[in-house]
N, C-alpha and C. Protein backbone atom coordinates (compact mmCIF):
# COMPACT_ATOMS: atom_id res chain seq x y z
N UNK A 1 35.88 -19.61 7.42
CA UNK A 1 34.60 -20.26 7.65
C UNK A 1 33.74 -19.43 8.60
N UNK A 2 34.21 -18.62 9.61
CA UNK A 2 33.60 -17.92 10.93
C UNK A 2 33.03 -16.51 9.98
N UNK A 3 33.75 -16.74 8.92
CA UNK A 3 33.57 -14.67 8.54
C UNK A 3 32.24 -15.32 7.84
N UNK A 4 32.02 -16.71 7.03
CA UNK A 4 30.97 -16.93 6.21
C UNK A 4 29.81 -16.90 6.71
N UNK A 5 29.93 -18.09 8.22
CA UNK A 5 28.69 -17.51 9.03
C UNK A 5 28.24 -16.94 9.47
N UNK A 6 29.21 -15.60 9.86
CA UNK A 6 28.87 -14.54 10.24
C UNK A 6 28.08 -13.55 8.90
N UNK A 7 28.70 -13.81 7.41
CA UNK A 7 27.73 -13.22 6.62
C UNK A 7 26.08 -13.30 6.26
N UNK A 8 26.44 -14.77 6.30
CA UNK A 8 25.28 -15.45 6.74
C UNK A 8 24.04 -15.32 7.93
N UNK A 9 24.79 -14.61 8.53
CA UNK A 9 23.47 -14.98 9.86
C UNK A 9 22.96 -13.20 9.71
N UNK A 10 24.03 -12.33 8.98
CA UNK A 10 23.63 -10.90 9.17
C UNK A 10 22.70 -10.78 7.70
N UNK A 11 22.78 -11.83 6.92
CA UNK A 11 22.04 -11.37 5.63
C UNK A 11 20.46 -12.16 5.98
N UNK A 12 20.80 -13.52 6.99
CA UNK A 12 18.83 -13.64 7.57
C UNK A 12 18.63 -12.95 8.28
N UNK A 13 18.96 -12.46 8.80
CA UNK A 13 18.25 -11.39 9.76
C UNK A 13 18.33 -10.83 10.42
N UNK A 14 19.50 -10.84 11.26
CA UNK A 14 20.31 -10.82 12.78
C UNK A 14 20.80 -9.00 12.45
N UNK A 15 20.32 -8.72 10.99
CA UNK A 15 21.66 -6.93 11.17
C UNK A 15 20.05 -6.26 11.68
N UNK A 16 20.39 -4.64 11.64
CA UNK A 16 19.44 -4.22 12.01
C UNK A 16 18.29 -3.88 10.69
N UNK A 17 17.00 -3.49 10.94
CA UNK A 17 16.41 -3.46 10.42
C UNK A 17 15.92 -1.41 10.06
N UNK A 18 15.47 -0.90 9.25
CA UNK A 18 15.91 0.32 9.26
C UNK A 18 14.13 0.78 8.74
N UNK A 19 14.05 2.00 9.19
CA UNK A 19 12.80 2.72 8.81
C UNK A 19 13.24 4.04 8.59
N UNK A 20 12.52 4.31 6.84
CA UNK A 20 12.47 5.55 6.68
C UNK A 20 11.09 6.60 6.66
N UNK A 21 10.81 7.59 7.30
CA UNK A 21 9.92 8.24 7.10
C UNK A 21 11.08 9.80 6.75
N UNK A 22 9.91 9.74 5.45
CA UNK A 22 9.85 10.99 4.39
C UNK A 22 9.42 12.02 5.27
N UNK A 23 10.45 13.53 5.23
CA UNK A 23 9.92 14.55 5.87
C UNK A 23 9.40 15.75 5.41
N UNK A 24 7.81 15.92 5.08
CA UNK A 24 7.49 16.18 3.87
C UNK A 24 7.59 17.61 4.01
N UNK A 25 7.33 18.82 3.00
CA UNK A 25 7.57 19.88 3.36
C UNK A 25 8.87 20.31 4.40
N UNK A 26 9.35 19.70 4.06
CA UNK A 26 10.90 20.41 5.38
C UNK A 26 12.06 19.89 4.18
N UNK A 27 12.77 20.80 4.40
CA UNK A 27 14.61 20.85 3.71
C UNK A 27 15.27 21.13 4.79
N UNK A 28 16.83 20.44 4.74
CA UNK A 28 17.67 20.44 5.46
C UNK A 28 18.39 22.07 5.98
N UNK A 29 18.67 22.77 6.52
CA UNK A 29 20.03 23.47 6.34
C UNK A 29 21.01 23.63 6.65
N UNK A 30 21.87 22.44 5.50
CA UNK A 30 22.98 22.08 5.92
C UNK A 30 24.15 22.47 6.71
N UNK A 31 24.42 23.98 5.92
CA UNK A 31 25.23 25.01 6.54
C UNK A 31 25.26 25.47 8.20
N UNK A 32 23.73 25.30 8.39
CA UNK A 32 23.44 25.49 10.22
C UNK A 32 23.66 24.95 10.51
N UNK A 33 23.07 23.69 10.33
CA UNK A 33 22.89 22.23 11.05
C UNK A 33 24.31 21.70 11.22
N UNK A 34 25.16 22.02 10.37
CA UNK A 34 26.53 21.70 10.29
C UNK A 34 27.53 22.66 11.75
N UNK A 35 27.22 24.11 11.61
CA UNK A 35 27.44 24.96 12.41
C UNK A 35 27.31 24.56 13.77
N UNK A 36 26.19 23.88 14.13
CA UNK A 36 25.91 24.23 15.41
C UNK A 36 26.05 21.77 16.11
N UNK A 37 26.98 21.17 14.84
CA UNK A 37 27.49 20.08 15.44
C UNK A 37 26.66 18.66 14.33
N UNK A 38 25.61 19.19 13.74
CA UNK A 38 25.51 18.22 12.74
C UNK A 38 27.06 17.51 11.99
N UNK A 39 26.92 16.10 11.30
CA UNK A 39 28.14 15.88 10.80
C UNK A 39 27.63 15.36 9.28
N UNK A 40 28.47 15.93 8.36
CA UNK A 40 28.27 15.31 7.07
C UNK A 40 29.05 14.16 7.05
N UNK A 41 28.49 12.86 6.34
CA UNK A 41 29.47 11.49 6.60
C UNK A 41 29.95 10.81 4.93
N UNK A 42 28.42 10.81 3.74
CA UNK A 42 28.99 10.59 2.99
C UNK A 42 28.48 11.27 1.47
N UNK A 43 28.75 11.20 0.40
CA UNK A 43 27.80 11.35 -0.65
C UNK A 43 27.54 10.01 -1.87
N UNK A 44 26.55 10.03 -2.33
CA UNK A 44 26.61 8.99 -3.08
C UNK A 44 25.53 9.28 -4.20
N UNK A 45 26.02 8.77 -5.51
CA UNK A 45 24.73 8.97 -6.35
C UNK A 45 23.85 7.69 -6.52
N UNK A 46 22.48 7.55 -6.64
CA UNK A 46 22.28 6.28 -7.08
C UNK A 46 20.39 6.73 -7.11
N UNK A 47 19.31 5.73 -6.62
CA UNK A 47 18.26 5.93 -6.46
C UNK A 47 18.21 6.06 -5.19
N UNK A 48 16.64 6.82 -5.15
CA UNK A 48 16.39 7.09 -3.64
C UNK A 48 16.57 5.70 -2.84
N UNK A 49 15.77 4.74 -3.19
CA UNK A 49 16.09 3.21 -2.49
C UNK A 49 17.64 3.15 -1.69
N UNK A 50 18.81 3.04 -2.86
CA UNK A 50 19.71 3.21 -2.70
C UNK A 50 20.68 4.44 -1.68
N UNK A 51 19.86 5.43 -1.84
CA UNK A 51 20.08 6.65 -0.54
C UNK A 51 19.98 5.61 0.62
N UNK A 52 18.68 5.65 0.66
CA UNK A 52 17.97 5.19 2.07
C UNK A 52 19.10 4.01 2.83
N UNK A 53 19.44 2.91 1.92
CA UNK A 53 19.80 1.63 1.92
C UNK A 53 21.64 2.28 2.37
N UNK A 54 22.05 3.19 2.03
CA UNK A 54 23.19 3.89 2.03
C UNK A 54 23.42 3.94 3.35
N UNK A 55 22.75 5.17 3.89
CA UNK A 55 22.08 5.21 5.52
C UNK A 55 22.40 4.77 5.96
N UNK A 56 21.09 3.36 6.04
CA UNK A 56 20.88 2.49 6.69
C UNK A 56 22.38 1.56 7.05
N UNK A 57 23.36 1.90 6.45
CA UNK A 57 24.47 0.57 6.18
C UNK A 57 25.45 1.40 6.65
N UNK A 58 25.39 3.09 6.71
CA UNK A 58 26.17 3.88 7.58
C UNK A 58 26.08 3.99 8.87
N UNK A 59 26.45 3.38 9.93
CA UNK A 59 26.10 3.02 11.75
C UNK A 59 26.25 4.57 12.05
N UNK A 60 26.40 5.62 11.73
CA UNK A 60 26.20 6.71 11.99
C UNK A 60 25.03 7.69 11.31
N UNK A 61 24.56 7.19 10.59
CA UNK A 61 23.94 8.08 9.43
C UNK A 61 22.18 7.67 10.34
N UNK A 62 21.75 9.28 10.30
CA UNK A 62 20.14 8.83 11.03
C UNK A 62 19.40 10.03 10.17
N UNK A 63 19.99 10.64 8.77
CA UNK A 63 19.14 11.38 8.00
C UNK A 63 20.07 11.60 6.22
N UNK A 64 18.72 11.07 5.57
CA UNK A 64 19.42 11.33 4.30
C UNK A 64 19.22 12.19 3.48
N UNK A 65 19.87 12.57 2.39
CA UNK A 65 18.81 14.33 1.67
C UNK A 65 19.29 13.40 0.17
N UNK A 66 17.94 13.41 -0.98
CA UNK A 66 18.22 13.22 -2.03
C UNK A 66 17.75 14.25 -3.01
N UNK A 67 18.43 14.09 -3.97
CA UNK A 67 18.28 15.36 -4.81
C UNK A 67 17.23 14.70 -5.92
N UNK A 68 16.57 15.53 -6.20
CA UNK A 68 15.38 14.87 -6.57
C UNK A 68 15.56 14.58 -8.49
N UNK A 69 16.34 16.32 -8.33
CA UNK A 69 16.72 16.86 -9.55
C UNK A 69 18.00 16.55 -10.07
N UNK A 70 18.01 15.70 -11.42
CA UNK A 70 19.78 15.17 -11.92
C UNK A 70 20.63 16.45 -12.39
N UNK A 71 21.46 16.26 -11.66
CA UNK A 71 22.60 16.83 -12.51
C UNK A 71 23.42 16.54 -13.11
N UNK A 72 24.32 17.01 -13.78
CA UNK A 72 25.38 16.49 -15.00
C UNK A 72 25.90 15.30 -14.16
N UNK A 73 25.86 15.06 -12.86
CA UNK A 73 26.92 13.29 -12.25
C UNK A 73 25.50 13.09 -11.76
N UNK A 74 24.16 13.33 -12.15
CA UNK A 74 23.15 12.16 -12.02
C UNK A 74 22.77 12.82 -10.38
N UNK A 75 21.87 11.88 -9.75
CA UNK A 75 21.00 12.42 -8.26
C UNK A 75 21.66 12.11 -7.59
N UNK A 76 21.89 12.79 -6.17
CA UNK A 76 23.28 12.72 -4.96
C UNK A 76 22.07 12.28 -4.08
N UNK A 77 23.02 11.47 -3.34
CA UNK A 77 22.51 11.45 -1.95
C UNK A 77 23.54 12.11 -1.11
N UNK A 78 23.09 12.78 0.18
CA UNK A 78 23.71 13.32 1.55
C UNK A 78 23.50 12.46 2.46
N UNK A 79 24.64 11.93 3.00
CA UNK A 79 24.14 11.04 4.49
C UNK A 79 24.90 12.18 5.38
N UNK A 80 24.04 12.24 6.62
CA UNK A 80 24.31 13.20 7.92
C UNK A 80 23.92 12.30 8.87
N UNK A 81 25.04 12.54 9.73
CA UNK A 81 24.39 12.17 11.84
C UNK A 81 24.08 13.58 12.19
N UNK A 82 22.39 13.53 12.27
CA UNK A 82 22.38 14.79 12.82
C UNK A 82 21.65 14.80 14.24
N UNK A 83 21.44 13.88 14.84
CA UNK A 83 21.26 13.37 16.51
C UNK A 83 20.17 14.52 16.14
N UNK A 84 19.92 15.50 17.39
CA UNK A 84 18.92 16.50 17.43
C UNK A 84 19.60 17.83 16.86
N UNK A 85 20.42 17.60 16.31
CA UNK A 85 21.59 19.37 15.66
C UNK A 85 21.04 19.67 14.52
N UNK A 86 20.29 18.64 13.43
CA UNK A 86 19.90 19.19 12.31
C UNK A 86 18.80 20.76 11.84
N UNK A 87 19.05 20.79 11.78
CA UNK A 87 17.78 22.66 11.20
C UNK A 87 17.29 22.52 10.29
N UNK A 88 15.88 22.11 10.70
CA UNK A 88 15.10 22.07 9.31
C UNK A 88 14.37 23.39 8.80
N UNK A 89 14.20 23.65 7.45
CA UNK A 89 13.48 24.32 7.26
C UNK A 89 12.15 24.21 6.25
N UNK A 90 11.40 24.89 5.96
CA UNK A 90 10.19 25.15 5.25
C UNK A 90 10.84 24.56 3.64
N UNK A 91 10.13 23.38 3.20
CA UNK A 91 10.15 23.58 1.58
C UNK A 91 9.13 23.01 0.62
N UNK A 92 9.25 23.65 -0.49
CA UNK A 92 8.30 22.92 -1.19
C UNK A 92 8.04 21.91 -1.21
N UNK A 93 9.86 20.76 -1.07
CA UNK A 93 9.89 19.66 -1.57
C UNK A 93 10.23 19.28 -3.15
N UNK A 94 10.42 20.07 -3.84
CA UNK A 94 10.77 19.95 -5.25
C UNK A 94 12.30 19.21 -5.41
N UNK A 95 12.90 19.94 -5.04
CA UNK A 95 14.52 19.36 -5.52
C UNK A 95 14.86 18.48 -4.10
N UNK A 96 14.57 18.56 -3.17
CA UNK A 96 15.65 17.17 -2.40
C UNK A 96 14.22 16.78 -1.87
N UNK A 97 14.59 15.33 -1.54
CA UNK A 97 13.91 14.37 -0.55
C UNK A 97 14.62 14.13 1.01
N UNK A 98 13.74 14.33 1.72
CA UNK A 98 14.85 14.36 3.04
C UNK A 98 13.71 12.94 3.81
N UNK A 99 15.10 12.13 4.20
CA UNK A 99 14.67 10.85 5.19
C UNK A 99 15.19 10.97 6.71
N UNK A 100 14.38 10.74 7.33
CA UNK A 100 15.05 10.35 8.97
C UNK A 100 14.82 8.80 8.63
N UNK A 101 16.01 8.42 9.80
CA UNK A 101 16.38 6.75 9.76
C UNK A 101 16.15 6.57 10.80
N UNK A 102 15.83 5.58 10.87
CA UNK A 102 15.38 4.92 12.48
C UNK A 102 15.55 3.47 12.43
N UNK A 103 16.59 2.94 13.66
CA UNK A 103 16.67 1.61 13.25
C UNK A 103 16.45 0.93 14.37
N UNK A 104 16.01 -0.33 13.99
CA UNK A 104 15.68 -1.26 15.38
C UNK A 104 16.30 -3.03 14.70
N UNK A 105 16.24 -3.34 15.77
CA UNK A 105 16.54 -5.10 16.13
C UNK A 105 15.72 -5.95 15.57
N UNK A 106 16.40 -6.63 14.90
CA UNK A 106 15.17 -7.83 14.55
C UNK A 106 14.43 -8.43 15.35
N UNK A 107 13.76 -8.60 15.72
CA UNK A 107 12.99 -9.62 16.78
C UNK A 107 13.71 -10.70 17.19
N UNK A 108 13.96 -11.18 18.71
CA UNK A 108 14.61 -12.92 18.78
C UNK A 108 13.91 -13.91 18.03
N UNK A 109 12.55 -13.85 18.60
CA UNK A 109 11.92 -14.79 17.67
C UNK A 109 11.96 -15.05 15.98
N UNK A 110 12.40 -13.72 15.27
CA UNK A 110 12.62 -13.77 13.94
C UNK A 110 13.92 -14.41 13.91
N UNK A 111 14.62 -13.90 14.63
CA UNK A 111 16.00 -14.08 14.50
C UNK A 111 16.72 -16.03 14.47
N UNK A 112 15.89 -16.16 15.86
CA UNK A 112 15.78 -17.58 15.92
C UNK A 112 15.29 -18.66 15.15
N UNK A 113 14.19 -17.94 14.19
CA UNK A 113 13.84 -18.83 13.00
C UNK A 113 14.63 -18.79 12.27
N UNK A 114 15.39 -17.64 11.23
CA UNK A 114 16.29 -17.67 10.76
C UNK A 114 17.77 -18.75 11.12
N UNK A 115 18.08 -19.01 12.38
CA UNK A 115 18.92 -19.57 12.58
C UNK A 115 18.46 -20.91 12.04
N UNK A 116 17.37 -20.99 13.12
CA UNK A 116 17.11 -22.90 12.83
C UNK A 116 16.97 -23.02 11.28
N UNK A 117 16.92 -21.73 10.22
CA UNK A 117 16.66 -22.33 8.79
C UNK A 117 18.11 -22.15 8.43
N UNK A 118 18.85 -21.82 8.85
CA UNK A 118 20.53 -22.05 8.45
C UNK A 118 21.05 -23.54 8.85
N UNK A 119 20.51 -23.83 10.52
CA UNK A 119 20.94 -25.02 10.79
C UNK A 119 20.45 -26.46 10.33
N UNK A 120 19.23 -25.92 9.42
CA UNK A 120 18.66 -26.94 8.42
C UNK A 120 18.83 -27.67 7.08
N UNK A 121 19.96 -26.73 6.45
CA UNK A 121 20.31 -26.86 5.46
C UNK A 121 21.18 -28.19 5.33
């Protein structure tokens, strides 16, 4: 019963809330960024939404790289913690999409409405 309300209170509102801004003209490089303490965490194929949403649901993950372009297993996502270690470089932008994540708290006041509409039911 405790795990239900606890699903419950994280699906109104109470988890964190996540922002992506697109980093336009810049590509990752992985290989450096990796070198000098970046961490690769997961891969996943799906839509960009789904990248982002990936991330967001990884408590470590604060940058995502999507491939823009399918390959024979379809578009990858890259989730990385790359704190300030990542190395960006110059790109067109053609083949990957690169996200920084940024997450914040729901508001109390949101949060608190949400409750009183659980305790209403």
């Amino acid at each position: 019963m405790l795990l239900l309300i606890l699903s419950l209170l994280c699906v109104s509102g109470f988890a964190e809330q996540c922002q992506y801004d697109q980093l336009h003209g810049k590509a990752l490089n992985v290989k450096h960024s990796i070198d000098v303490g970046a961490k690769f965490l997961n891969a996943t194929s799906d839509s960009t939404a789904a990248c982002q949403q990936a991330c967001c649901e990884e408590a470590a993950c604060d940058t995502a790289l999507y491939s823009v372009r399918a390959s024979a297993k379809g578009h990858t996502c890259f989730l990385f913690e790359c704190g300030s270690k990542c190395i960006l470089k110059k790109s067109q932008g053609k083949n990957y999409n690169l996200f920084k994540v940024s997450r914040s708290e729901p508001s109390s006041e949101n949060a608190m409405g949400n409750m009183e509409h659980l305790y209403s039911r």
